[in-house]
C-alpha atoms as a PDB file:
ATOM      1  CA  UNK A   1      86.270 150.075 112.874  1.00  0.00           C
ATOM      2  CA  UNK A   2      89.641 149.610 114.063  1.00  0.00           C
ATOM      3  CA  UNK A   3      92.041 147.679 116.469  1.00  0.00           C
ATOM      4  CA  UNK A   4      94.846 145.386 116.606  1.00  0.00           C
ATOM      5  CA  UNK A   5      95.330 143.878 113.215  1.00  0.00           C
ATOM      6  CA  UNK A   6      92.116 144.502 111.685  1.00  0.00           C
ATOM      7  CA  UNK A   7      90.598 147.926 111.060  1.00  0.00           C
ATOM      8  CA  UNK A   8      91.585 150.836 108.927  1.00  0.00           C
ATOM      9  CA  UNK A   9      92.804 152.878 111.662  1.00  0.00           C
ATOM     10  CA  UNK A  10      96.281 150.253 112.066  1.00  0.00           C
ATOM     11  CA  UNK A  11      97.121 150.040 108.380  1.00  0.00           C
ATOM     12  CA  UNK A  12     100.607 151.739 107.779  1.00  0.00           C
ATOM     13  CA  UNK A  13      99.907 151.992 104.678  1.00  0.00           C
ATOM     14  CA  UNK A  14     100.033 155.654 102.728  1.00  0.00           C
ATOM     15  CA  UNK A  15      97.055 158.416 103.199  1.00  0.00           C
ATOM     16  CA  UNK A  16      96.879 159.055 100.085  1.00  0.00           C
ATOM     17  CA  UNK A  17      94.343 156.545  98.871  1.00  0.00           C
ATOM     18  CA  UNK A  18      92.056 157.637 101.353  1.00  0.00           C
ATOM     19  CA  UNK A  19      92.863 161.076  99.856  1.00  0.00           C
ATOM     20  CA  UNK A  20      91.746 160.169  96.479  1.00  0.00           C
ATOM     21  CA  UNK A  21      88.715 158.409  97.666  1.00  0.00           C
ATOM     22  CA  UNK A  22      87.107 161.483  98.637  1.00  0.00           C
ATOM     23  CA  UNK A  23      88.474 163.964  96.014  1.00  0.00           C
ATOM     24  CA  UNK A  24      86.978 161.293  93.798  1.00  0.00           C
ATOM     25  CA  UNK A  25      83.525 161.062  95.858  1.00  0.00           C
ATOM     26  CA  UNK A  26      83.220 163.184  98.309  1.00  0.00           C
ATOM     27  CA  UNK A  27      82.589 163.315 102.069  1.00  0.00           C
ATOM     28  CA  UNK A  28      79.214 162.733 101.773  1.00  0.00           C
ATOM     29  CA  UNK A  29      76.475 163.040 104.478  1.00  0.00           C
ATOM     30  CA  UNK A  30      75.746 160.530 106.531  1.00  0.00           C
ATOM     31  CA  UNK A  31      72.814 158.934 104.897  1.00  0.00           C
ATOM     32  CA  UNK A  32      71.352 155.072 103.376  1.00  0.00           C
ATOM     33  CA  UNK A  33      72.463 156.074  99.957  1.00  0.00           C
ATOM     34  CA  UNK A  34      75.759 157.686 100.674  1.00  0.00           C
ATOM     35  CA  UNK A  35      76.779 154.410 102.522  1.00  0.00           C
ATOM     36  CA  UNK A  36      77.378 151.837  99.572  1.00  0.00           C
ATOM     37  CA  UNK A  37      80.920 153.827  98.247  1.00  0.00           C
ATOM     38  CA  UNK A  38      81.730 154.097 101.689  1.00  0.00           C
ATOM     39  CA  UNK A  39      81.834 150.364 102.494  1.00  0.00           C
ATOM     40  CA  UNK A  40      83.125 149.490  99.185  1.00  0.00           C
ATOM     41  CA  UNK A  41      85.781 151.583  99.825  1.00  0.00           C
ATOM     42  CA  UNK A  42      86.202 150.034 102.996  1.00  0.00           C
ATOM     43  CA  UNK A  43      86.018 146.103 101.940  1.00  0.00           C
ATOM     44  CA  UNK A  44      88.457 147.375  99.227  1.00  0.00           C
ATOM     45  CA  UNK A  45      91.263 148.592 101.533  1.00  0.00           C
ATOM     46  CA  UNK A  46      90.887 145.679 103.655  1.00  0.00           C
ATOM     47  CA  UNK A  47      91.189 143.095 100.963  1.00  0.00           C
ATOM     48  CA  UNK A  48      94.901 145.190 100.346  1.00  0.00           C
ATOM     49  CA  UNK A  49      95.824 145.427 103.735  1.00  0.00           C
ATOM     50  CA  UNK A  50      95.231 141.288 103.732  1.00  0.00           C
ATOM     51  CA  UNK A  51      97.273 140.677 100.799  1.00  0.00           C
ATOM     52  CA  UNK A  52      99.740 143.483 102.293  1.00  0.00           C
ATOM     53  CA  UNK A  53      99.739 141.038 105.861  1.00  0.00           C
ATOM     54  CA  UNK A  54     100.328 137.496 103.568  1.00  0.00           C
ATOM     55  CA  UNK A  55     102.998 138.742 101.727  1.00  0.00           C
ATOM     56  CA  UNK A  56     105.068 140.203 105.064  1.00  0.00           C
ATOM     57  CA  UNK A  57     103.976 136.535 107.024  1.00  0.00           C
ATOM     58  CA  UNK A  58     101.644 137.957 109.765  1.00  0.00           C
ATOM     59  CA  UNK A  59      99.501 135.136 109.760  1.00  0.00           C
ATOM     60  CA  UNK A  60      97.506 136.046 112.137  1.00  0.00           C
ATOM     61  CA  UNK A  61      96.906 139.557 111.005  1.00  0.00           C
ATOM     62  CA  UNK A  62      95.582 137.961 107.882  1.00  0.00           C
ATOM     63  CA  UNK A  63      92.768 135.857 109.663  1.00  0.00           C
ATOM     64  CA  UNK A  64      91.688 139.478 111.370  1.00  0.00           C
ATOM     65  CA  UNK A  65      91.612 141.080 108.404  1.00  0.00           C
ATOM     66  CA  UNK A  66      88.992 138.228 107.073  1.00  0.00           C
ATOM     67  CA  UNK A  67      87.082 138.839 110.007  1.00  0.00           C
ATOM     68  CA  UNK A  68      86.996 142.146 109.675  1.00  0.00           C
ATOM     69  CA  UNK A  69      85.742 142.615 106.165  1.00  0.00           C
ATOM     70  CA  UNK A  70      83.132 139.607 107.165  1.00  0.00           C
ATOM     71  CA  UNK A  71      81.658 142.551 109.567  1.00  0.00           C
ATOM     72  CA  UNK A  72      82.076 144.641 106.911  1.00  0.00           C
ATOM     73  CA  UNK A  73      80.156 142.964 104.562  1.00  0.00           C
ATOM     74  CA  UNK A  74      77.338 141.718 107.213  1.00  0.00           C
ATOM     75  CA  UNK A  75      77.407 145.730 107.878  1.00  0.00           C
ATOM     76  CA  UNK A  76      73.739 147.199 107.340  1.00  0.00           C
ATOM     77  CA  UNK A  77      74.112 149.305 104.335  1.00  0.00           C
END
């Protein structure tokens, strides 16, 4: 997940809450059950990086970042 204006990969924001995501969880293996904290996490930063696009103006930026955690949430988990 990434690209212009909607995916984690573009946010500027600072590493370490990814960091503490997986000192708190773990990288876990790639499996059904260890997918749920993943996309939480996921939806989570995206719903920031929104708020993070409102409050600087980037209209536009904000309707990707809807879209995007739409996918997210559609995402088979």
């Amino acid at each position: 997940m990434g690209g212009p204006g909607g995916g984690l990969d573009d946010a500027d924001g600072p590493q370490n809450t990814r960091a503490a995501f997986f000192d708190s969880y773990g990288h876990a293996e790639e499996t059904e059950n260890s997918a749920w904290p993943w996309h939480v996490y996921k939806v989570h930063h995206l719903g920031a990086l929104c708020l993070e696009r409102h409050r600087l103006g980037n209209e536009a930026c904000v309707g990707n970042s809807y879209r995007t955690v739409v996918e997210e949430l559609g995402a088979p988990f």
